[in-house]
Protein backbone atom coordinates (compact mmCIF):
# COMPACT_ATOMS: atom_id res chain seq x y z
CA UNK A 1 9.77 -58.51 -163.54
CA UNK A 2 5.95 -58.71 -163.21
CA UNK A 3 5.95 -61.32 -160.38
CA UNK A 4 8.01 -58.87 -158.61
CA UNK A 5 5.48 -56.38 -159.13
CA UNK A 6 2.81 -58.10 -158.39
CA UNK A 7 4.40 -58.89 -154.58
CA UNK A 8 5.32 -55.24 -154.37
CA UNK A 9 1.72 -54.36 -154.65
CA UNK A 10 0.86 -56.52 -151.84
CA UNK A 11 3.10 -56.66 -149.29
CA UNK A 12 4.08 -52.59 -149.49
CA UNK A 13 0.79 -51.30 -148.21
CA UNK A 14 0.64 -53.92 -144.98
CA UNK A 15 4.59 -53.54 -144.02
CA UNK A 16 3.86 -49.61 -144.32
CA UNK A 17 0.89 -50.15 -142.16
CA UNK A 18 3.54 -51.71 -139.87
CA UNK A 19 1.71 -55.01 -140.08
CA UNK A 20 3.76 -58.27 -141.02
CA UNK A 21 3.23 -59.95 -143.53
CA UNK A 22 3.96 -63.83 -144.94
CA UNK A 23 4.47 -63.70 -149.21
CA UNK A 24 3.35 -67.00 -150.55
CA UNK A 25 4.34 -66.38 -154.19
CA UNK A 26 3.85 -69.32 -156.90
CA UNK A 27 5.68 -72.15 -157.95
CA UNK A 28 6.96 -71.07 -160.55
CA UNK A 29 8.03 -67.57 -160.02
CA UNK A 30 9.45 -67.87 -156.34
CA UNK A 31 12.78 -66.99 -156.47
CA UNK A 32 11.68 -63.23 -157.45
CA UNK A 33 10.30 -63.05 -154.08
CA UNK A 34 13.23 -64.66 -151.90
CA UNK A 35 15.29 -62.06 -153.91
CA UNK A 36 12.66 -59.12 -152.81
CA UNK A 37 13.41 -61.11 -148.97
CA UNK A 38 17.60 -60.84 -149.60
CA UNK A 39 16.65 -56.41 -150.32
CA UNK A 40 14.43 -56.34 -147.37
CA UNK A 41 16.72 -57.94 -144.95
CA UNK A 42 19.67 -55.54 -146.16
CA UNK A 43 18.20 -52.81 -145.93
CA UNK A 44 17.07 -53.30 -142.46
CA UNK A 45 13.56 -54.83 -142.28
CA UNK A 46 13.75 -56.86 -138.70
CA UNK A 47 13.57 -60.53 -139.13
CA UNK A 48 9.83 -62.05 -139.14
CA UNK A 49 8.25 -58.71 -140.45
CA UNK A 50 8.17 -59.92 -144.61
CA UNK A 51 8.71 -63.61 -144.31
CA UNK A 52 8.11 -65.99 -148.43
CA UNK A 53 6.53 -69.31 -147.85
CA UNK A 54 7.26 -71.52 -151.22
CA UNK A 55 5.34 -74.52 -152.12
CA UNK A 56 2.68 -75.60 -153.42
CA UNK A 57 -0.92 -74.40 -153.02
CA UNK A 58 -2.23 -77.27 -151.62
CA UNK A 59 0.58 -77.66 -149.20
CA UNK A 60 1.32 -73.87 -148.67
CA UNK A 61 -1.31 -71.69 -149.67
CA UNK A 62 -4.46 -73.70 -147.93
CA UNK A 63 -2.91 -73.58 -144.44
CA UNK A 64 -2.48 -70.03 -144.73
CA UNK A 65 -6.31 -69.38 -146.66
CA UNK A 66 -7.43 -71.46 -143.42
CA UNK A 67 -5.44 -70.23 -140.31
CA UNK A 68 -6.91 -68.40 -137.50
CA UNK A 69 -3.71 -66.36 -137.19
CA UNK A 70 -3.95 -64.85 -140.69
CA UNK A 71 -6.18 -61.93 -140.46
CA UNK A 72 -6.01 -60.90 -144.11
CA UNK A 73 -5.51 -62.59 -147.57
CA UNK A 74 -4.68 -60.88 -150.58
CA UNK A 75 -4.63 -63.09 -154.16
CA UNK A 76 -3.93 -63.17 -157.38
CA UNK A 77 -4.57 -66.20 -159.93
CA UNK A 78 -6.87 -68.29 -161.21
CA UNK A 79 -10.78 -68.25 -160.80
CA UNK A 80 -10.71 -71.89 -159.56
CA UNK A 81 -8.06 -70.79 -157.31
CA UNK A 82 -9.51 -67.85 -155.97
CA UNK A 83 -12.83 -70.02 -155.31
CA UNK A 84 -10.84 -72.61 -152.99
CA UNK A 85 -9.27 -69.94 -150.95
CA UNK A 86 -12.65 -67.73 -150.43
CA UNK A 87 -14.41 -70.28 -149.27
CA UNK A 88 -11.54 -71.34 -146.74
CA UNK A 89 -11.57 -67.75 -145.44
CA UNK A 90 -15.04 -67.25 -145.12
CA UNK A 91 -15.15 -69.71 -143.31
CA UNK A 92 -13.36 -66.94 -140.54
CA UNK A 93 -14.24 -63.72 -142.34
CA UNK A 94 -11.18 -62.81 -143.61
């Protein structure tokens, strides 16, 4: 499943780095990443290491793009999208 994939790709390298990391997947494919959640947590990963926001963008995704506590954001989507979120991030150099 390509949304699957696509979360793979970004939350393997940062839980391998031993970093946490928050999965805010879209709308309309989230249950592939709750699912990826279900195999992390039985297969050991410690609670609060891969946590899956759902929601909206506006709602979900802009709090992250705009909180001091995220150090990193990796995204994939649309231009108009991706435009919204750099400029919240820039706004702390992430």
């Amino acid at each position: 499943n390509y949304p699957l994939l696509t979360a793979t790709w970004k939350v393997a390298p940062a839980l391998g780095a031993g970093c946490a990391a928050i999965l805010k997947p879209s709308e309309l494919s989230s249950l592939t990443c709750l699912e990826l959640a279900d195999v992390c947590r039985e297969v050991g990963l410690p609670p609060g290491v891969l946590n899956i926001l759902t929601g909206l963008g506006p709602d979900a995704g802009a709090p992250l793009a705009s909180h001091p506590h995220v150090d990193k954001i990796a995204f994939t989507g649309s231009t108009a999208t991706g435009s919204r979120i750099m400029a919240a991030a820039a706004q702390m150099v992430k």
